[in-house]
PDB file of N, CA and C in Angstrom:
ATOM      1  N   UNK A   1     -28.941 -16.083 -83.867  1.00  0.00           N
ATOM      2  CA  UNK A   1     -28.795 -16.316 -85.280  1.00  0.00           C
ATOM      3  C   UNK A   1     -28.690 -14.984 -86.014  1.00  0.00           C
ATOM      4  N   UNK A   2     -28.986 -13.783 -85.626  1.00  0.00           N
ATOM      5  CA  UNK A   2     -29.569 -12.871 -86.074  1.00  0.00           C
ATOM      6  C   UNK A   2     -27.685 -12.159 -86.181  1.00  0.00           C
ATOM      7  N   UNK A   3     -27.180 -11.964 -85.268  1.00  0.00           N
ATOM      8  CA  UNK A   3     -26.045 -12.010 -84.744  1.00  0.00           C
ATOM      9  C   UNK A   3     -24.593 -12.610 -85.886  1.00  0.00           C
ATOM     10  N   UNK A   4     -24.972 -13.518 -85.646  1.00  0.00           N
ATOM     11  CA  UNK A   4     -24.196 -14.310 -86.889  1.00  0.00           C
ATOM     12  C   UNK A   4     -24.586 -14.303 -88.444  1.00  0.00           C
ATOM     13  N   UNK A   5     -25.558 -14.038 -88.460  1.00  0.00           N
ATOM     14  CA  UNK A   5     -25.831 -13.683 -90.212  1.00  0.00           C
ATOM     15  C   UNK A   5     -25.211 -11.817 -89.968  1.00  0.00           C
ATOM     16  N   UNK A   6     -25.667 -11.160 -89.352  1.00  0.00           N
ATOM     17  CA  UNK A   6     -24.957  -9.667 -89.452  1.00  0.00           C
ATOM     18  C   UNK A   6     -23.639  -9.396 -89.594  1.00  0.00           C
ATOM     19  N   UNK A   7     -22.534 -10.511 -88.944  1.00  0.00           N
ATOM     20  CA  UNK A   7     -21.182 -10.388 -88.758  1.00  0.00           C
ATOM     21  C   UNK A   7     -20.952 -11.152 -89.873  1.00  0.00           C
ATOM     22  N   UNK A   8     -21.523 -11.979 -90.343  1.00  0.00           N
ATOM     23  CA  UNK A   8     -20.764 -12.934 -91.541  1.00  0.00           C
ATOM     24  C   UNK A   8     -21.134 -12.059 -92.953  1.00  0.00           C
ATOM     25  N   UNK A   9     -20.151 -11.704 -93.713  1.00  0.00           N
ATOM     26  CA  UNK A   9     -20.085 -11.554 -94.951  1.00  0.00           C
ATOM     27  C   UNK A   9     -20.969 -12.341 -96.024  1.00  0.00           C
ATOM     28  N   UNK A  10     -21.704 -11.408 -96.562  1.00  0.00           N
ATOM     29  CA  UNK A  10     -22.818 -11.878 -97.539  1.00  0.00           C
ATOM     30  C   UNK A  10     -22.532 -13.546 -98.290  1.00  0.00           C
ATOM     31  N   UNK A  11     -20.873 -13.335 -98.862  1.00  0.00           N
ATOM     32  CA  UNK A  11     -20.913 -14.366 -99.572  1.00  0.00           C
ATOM     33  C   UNK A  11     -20.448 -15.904 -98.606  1.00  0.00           C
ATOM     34  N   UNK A  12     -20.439 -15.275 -97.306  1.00  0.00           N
ATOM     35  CA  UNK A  12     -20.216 -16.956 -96.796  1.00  0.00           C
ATOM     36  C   UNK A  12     -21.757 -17.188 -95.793  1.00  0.00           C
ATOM     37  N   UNK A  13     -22.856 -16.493 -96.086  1.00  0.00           N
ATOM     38  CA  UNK A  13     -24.044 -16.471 -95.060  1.00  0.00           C
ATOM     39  C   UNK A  13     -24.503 -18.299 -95.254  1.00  0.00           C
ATOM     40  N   UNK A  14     -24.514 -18.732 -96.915  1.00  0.00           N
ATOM     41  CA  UNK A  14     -25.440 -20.002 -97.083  1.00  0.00           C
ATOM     42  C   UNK A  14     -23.902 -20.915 -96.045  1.00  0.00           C
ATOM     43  N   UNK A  15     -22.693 -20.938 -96.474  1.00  0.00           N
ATOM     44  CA  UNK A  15     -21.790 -21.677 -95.795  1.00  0.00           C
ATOM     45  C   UNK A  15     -22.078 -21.246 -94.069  1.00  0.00           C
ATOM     46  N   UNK A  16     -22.365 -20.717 -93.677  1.00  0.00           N
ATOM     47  CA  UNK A  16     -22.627 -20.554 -92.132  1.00  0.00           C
ATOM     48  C   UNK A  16     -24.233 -20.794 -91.829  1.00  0.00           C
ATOM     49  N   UNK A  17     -24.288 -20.942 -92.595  1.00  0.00           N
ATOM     50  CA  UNK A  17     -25.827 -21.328 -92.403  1.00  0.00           C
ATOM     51  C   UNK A  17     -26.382 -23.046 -92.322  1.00  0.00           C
ATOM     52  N   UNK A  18     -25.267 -23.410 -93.073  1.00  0.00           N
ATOM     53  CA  UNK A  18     -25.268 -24.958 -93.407  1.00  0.00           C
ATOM     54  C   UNK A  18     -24.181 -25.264 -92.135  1.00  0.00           C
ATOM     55  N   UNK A  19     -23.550 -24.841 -92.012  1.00  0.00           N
ATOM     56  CA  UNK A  19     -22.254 -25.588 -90.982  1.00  0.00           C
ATOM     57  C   UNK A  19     -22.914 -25.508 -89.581  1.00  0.00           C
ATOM     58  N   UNK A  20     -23.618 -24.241 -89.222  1.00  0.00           N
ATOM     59  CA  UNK A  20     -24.376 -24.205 -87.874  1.00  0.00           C
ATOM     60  C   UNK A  20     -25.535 -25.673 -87.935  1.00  0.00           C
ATOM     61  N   UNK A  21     -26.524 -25.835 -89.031  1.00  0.00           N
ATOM     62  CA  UNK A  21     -27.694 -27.005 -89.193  1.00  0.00           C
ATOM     63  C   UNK A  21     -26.798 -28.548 -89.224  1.00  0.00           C
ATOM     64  N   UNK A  22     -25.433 -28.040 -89.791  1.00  0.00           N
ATOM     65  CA  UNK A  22     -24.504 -29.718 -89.244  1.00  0.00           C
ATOM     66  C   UNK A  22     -24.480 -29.596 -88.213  1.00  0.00           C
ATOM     67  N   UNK A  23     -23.702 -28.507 -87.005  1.00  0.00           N
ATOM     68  CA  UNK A  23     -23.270 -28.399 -85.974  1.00  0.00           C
ATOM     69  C   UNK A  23     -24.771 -29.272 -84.834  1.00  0.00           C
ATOM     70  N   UNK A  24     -25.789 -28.712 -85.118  1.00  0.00           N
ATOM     71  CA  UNK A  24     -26.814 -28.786 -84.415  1.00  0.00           C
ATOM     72  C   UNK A  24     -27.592 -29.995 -84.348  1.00  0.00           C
ATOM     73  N   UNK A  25     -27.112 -30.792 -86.158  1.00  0.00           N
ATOM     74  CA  UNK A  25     -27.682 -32.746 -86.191  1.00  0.00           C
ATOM     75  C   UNK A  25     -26.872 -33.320 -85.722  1.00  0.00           C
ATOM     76  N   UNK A  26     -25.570 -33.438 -86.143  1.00  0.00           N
ATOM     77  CA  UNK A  26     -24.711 -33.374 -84.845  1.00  0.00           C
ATOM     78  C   UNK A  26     -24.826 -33.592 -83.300  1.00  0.00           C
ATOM     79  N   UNK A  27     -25.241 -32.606 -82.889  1.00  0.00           N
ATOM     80  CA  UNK A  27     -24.977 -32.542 -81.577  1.00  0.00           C
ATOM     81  C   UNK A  27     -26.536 -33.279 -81.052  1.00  0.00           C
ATOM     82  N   UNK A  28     -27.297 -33.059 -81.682  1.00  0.00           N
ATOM     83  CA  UNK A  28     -29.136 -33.921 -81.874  1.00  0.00           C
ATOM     84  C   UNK A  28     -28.516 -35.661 -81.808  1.00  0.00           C
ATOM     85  N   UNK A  29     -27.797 -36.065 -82.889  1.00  0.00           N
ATOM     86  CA  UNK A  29     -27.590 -37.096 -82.939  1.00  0.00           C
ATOM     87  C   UNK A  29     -26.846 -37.866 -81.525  1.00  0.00           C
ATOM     88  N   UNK A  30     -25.595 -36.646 -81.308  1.00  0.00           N
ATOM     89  CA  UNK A  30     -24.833 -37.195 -80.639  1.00  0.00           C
ATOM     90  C   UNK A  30     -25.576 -37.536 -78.820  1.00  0.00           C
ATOM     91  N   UNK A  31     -26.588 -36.634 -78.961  1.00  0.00           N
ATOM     92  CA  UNK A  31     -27.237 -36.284 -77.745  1.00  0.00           C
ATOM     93  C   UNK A  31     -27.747 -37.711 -77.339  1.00  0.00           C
ATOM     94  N   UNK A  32     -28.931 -37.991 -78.519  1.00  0.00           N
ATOM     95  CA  UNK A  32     -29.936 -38.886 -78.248  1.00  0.00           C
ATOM     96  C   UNK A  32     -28.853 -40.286 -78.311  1.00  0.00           C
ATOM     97  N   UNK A  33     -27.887 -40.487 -79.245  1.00  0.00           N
ATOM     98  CA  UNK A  33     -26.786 -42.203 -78.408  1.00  0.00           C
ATOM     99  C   UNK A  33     -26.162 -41.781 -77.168  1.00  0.00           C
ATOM    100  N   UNK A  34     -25.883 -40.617 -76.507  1.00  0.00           N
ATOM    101  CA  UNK A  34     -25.705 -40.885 -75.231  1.00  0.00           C
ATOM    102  C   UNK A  34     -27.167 -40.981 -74.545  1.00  0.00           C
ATOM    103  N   UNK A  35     -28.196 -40.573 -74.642  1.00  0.00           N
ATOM    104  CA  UNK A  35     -29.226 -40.667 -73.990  1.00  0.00           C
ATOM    105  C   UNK A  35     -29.526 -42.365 -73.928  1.00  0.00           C
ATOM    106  N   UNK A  36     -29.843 -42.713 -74.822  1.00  0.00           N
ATOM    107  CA  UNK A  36     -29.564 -44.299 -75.130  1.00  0.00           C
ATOM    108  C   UNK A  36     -28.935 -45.063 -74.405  1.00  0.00           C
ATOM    109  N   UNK A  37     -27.438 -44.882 -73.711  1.00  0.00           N
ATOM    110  CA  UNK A  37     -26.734 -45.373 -73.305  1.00  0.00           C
ATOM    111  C   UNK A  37     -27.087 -45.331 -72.383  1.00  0.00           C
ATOM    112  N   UNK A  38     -27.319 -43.946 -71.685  1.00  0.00           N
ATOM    113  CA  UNK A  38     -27.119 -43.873 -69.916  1.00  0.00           C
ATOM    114  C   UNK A  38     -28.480 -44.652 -69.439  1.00  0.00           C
ATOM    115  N   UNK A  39     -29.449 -44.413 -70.677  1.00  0.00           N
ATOM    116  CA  UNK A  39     -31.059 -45.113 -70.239  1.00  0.00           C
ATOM    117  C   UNK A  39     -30.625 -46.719 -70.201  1.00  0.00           C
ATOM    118  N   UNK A  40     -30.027 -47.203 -70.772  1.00  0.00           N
ATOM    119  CA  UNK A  40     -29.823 -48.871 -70.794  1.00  0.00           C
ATOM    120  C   UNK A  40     -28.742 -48.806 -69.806  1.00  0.00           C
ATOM    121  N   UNK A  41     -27.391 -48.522 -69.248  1.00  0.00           N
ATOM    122  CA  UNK A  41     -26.946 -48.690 -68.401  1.00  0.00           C
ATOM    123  C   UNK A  41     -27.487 -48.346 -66.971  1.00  0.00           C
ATOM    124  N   UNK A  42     -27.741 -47.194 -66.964  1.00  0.00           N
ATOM    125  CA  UNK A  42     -27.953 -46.498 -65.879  1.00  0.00           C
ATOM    126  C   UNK A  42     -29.234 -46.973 -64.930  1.00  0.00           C
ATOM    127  N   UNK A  43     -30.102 -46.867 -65.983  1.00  0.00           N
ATOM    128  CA  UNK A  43     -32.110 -46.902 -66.028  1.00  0.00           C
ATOM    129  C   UNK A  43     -32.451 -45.400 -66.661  1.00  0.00           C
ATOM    130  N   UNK A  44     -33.610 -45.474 -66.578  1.00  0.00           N
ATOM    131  CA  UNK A  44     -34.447 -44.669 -67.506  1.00  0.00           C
ATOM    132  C   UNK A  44     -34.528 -43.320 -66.618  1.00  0.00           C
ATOM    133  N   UNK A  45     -34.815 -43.899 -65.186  1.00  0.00           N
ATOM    134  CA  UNK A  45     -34.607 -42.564 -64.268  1.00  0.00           C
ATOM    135  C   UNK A  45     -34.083 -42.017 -64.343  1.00  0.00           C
ATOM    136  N   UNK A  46     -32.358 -42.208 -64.291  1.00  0.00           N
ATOM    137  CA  UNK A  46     -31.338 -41.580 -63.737  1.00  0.00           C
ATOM    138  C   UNK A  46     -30.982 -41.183 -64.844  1.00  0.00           C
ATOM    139  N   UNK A  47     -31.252 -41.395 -66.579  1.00  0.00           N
ATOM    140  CA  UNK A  47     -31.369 -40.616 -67.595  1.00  0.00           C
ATOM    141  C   UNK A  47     -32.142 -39.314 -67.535  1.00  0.00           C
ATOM    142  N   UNK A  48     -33.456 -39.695 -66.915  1.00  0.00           N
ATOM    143  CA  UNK A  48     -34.642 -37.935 -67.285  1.00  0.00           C
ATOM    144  C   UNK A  48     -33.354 -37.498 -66.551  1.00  0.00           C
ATOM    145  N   UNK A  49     -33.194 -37.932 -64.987  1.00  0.00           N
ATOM    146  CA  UNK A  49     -32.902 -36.693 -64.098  1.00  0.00           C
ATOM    147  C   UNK A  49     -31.453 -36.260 -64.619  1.00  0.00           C
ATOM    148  N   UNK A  50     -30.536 -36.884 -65.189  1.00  0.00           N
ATOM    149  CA  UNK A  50     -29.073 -36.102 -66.448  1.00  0.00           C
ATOM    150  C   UNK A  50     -29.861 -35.287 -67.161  1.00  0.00           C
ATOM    151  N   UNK A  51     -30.659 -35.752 -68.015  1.00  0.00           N
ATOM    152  CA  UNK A  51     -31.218 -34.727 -69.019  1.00  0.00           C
ATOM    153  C   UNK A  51     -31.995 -33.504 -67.979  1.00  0.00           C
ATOM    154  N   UNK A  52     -32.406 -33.323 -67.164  1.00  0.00           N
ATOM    155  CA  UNK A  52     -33.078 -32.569 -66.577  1.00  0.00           C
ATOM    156  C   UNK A  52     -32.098 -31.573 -65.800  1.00  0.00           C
ATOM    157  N   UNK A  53     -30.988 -32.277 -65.472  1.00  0.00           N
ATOM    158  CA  UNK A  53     -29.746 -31.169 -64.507  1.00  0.00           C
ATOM    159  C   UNK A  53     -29.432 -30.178 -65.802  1.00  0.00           C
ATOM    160  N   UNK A  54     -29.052 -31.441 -67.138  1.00  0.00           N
ATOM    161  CA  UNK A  54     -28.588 -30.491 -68.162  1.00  0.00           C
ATOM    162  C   UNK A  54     -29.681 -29.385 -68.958  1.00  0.00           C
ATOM    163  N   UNK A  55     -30.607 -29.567 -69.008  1.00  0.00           N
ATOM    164  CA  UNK A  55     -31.834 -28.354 -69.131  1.00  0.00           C
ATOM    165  C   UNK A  55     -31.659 -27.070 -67.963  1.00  0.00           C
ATOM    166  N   UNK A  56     -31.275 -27.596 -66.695  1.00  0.00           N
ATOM    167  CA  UNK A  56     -31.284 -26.681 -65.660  1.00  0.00           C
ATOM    168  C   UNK A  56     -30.396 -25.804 -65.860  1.00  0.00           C
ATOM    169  N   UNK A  57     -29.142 -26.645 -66.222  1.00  0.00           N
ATOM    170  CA  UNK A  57     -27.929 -25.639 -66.445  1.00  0.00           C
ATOM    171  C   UNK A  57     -27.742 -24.679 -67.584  1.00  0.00           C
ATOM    172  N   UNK A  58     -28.251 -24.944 -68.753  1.00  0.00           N
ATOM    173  CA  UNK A  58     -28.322 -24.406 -70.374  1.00  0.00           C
ATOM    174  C   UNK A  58     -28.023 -22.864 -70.342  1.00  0.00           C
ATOM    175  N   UNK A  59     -28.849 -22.353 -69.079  1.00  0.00           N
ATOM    176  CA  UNK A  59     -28.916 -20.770 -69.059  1.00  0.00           C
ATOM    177  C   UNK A  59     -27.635 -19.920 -68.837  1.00  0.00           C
ATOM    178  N   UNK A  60     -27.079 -20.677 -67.967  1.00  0.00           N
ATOM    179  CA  UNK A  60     -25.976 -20.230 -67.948  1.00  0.00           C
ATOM    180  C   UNK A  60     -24.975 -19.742 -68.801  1.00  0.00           C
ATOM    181  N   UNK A  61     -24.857 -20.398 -69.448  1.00  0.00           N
ATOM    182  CA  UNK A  61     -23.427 -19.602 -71.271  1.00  0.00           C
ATOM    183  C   UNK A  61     -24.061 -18.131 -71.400  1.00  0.00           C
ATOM    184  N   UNK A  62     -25.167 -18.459 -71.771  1.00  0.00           N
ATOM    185  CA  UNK A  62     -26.515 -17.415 -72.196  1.00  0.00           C
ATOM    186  C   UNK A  62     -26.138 -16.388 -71.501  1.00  0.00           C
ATOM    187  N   UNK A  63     -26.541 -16.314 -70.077  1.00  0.00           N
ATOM    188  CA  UNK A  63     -26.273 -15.410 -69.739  1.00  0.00           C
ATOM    189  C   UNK A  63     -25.419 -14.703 -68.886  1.00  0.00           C
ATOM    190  N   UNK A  64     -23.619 -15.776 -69.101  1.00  0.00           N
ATOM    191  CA  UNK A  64     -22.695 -14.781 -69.149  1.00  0.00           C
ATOM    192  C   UNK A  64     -21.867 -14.188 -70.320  1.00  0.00           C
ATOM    193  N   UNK A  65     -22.875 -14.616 -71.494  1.00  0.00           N
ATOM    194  CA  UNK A  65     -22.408 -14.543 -72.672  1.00  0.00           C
ATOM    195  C   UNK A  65     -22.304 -12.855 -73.121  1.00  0.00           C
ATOM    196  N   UNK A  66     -21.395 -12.025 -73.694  1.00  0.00           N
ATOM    197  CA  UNK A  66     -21.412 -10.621 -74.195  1.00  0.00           C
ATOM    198  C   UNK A  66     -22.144  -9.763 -74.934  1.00  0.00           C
ATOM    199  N   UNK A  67     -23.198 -11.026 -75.361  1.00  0.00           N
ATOM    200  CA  UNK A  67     -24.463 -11.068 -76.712  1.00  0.00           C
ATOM    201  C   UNK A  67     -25.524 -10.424 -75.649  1.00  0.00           C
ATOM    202  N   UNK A  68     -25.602 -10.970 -74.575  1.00  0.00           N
ATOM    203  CA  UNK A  68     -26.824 -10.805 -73.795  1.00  0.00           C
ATOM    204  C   UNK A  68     -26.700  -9.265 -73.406  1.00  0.00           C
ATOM    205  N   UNK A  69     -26.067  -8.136 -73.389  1.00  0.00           N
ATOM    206  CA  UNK A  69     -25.928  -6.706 -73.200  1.00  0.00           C
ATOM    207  C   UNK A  69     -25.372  -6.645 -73.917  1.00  0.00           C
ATOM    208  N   UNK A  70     -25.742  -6.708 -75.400  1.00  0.00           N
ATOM    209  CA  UNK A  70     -25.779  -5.846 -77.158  1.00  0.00           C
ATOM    210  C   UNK A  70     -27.354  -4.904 -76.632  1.00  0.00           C
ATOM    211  N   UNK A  71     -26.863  -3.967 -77.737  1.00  0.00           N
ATOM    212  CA  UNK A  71     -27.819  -3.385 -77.946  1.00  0.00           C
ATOM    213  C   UNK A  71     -28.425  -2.654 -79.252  1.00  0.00           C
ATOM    214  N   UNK A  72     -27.629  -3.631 -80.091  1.00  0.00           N
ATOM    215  CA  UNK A  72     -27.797  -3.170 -81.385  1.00  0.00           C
ATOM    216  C   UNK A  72     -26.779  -4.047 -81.918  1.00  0.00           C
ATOM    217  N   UNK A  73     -27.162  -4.473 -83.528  1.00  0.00           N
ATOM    218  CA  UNK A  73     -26.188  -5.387 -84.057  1.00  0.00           C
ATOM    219  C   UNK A  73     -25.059  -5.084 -84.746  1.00  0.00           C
ATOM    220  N   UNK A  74     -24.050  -4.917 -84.897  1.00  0.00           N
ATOM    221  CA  UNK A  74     -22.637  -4.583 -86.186  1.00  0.00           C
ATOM    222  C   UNK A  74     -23.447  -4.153 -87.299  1.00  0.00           C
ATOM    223  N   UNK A  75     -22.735  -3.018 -87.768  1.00  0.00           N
ATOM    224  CA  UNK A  75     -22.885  -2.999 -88.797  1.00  0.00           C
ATOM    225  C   UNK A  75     -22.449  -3.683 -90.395  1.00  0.00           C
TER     226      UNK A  75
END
């Protein structure tokens, strides 16, 4: 976050600030009706263990991401 408020221009910080908190209910919302789904189709099991591969995997973007060896932010 720290990252993205430094690169964004003062006057669009509240507009990037609001579009990331959509991006994120969004993706909250969209998460928990597929969770929903796969738990009533699937069973409840074979939901944790999706949600649990996808926790396993998360790290990954992270850390082949270009952010992760910054060492200082834009000026």
């Amino acid at each position: 976050m720290s990252f993205r408020q430094a690169v964004t221009p003062d006057r669009l910080l509240g507009r990037m600030n609001a579009t990331m908190r959509f991006v994120l209910t969004g993706a909250l919302a969209l998460g928990a009706a597929l969770a929903g789904l796969l738990g009533e189709f699937v069973g409840i099991r074979a939901a944790l263990w999706a949600g649990a591969a996808l926790f396993a995997t998360v790290w990954v973007p992270i850390f082949f991401s270009p952010l992760r060896t910054r060492k200082d932010l834009p000026a």
